[in-house]
Structures are given as C-alpha cells and as structure tokens.
C-alpha atoms as a PDB file:
ATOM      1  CA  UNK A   1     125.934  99.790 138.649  1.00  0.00           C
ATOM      2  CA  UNK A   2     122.187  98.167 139.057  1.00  0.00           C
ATOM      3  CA  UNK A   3     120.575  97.393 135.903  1.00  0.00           C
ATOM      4  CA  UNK A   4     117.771  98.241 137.113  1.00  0.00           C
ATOM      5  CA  UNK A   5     118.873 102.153 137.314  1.00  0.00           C
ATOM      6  CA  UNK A   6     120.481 101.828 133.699  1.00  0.00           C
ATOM      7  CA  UNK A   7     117.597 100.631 132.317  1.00  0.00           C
ATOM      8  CA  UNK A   8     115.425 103.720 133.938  1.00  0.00           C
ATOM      9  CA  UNK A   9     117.460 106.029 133.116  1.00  0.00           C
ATOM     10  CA  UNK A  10     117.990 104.525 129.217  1.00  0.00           C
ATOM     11  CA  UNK A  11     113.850 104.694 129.491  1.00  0.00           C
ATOM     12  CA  UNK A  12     114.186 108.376 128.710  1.00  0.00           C
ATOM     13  CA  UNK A  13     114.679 109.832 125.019  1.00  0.00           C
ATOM     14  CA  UNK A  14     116.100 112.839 126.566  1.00  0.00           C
ATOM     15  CA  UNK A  15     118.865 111.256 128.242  1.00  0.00           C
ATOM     16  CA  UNK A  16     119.030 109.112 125.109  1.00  0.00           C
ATOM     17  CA  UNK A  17     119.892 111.790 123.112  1.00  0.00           C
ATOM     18  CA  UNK A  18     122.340 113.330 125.776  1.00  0.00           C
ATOM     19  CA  UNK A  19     124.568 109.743 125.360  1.00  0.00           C
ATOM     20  CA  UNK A  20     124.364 110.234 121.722  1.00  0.00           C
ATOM     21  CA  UNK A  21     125.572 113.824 121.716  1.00  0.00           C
ATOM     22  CA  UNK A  22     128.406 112.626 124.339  1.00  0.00           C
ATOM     23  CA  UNK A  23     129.301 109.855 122.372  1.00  0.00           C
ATOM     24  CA  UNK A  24     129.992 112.153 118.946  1.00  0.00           C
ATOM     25  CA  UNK A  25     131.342 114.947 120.921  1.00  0.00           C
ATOM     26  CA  UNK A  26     133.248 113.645 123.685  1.00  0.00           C
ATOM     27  CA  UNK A  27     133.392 115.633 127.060  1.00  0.00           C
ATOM     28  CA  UNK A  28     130.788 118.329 126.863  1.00  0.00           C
ATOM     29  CA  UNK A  29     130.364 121.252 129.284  1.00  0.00           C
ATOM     30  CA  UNK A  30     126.776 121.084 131.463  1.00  0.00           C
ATOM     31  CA  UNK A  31     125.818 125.043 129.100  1.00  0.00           C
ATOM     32  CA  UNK A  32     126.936 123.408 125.802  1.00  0.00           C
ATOM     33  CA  UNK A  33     124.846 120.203 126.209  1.00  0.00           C
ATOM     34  CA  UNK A  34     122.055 122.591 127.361  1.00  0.00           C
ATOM     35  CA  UNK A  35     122.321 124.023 123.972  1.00  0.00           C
ATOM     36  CA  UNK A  36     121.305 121.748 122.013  1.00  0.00           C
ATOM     37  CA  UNK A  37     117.866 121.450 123.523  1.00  0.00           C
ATOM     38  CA  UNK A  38     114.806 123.346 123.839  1.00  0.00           C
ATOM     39  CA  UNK A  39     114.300 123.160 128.201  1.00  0.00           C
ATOM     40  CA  UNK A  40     115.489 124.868 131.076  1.00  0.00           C
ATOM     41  CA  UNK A  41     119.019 123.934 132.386  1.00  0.00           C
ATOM     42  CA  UNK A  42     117.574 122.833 135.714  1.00  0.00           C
ATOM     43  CA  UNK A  43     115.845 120.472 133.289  1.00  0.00           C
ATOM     44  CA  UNK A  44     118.741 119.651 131.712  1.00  0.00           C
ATOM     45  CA  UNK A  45     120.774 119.642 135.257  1.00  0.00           C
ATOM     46  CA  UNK A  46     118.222 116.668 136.771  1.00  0.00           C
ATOM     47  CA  UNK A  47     118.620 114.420 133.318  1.00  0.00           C
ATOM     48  CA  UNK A  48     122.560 114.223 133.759  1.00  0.00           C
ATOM     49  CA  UNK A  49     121.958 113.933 137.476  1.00  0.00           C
ATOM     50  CA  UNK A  50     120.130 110.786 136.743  1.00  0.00           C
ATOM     51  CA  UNK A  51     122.524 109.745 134.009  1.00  0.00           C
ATOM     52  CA  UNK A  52     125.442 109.859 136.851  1.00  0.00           C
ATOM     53  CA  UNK A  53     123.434 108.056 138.994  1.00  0.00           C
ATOM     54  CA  UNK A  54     122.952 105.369 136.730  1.00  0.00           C
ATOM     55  CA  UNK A  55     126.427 105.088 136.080  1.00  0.00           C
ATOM     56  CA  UNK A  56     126.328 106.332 132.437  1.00  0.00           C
ATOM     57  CA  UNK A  57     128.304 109.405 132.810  1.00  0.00           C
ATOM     58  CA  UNK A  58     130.750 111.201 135.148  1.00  0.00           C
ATOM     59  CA  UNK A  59     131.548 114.765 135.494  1.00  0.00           C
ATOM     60  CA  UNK A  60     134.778 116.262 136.528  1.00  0.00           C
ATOM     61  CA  UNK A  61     135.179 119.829 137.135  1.00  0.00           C
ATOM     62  CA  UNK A  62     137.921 122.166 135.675  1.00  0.00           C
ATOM     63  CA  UNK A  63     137.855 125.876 136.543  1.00  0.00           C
ATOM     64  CA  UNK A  64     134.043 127.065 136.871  1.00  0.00           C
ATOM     65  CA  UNK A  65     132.849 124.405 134.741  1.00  0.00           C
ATOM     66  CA  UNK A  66     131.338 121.077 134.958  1.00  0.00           C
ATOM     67  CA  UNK A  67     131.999 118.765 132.195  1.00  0.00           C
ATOM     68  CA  UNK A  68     130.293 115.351 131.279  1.00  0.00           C
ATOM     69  CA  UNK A  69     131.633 112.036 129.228  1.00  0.00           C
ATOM     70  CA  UNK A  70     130.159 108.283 128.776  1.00  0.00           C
ATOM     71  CA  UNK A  71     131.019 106.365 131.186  1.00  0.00           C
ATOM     72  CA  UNK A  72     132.329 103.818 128.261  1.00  0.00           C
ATOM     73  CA  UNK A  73     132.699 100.537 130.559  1.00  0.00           C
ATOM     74  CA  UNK A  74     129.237 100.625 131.686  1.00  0.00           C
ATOM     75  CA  UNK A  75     127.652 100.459 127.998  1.00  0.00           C
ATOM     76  CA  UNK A  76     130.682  97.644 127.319  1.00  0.00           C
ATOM     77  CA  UNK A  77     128.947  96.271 130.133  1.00  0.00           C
ATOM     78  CA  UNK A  78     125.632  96.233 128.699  1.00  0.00           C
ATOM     79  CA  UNK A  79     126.269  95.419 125.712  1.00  0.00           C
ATOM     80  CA  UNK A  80     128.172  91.954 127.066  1.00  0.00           C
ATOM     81  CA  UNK A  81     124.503  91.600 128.899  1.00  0.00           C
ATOM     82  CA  UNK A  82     122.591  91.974 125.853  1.00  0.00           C
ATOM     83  CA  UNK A  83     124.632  90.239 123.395  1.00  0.00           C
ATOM     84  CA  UNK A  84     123.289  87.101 125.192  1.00  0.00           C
ATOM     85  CA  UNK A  85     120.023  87.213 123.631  1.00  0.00           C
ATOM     86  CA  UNK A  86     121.344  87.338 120.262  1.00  0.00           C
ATOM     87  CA  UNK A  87     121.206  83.838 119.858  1.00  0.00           C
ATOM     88  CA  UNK A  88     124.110  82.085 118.628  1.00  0.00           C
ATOM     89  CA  UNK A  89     124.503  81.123 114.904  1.00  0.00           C
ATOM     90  CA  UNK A  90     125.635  77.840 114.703  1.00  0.00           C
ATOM     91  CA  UNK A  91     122.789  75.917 115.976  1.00  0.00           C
ATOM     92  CA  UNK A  92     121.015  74.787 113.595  1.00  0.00           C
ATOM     93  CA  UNK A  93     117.224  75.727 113.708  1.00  0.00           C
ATOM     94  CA  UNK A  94     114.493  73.166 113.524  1.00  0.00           C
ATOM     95  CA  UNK A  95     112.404  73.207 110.371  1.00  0.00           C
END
C-alpha cells in the first residue's frame, strides 16, 4: 500500500462515505452499496475499483455476487502514521 494512493482515494467524499457504510455494515454486496446512493452503478463500480486499488477494501466473490469489506489493517496502518502528529503530552510547552 502507497500512501500516496490512500490518500487519493480518501480525497473523495464518495468513497468516504462507502468506508463509512462498510465499516457499520460489514461486507456489503456491489447492488446494496449502490443503493444507498443517487449514481449509476458503473459510477459506483469505478469508486470501489479505486478503493481496492488503494488497498482500502477487498472483494471476494460468492455465487453471482461480489461483496466488499474494509480492509481493517490498512486504516490500523494509517492511523499508526497519523497518530505521530498528535504530539505527545508530556512535554511540557513553553510559555
């Protein structure tokens, strides 16, 4: 995973919202996360392409259907990245 691509792909509120929705639902079909917006699902189709790309998500396939979960050790990963900003607490700041 390139931060670079996590980042772009985090850029988007679209594919914002798609983490959110797979993070309170869990493993969604490709239709049912197409149902909860308002675009085509060749729209829909190209966001969790780039959201696999990135790393975010993976599919697996069962039957006829696609299905799509967080890719949890990636944001774990991220998070560990950004909690170094954060600043640590027991320095003492200068007045």
């Amino acid at each position: 995973m390139g931060f670079a691509e996590t980042f772009k792909a985090l850029s988007d509120p679209v594919r914002r919202d798609i983490l959110v929705l797979l993070s309170r639902e869990g493993k969604m079909a490709a239709g049912e996360i197409s149902s909860h917006f308002e675009m085509t699902g060749a729209t829909i189709s190209y966001h969790l392409s780039q959201l696999k790309k990135a790393g975010l998500i993976f599919e697996s396939k069962y039957k006829n259907f696609v299905y799509y979960q967080l890719n949890t050790s990636v944001f774990e990963e991220v998070m560990l990245w950004l909690s170094q900003f954060k600043g640590d607490d027991h320095h003492e700041k200068n007045e």
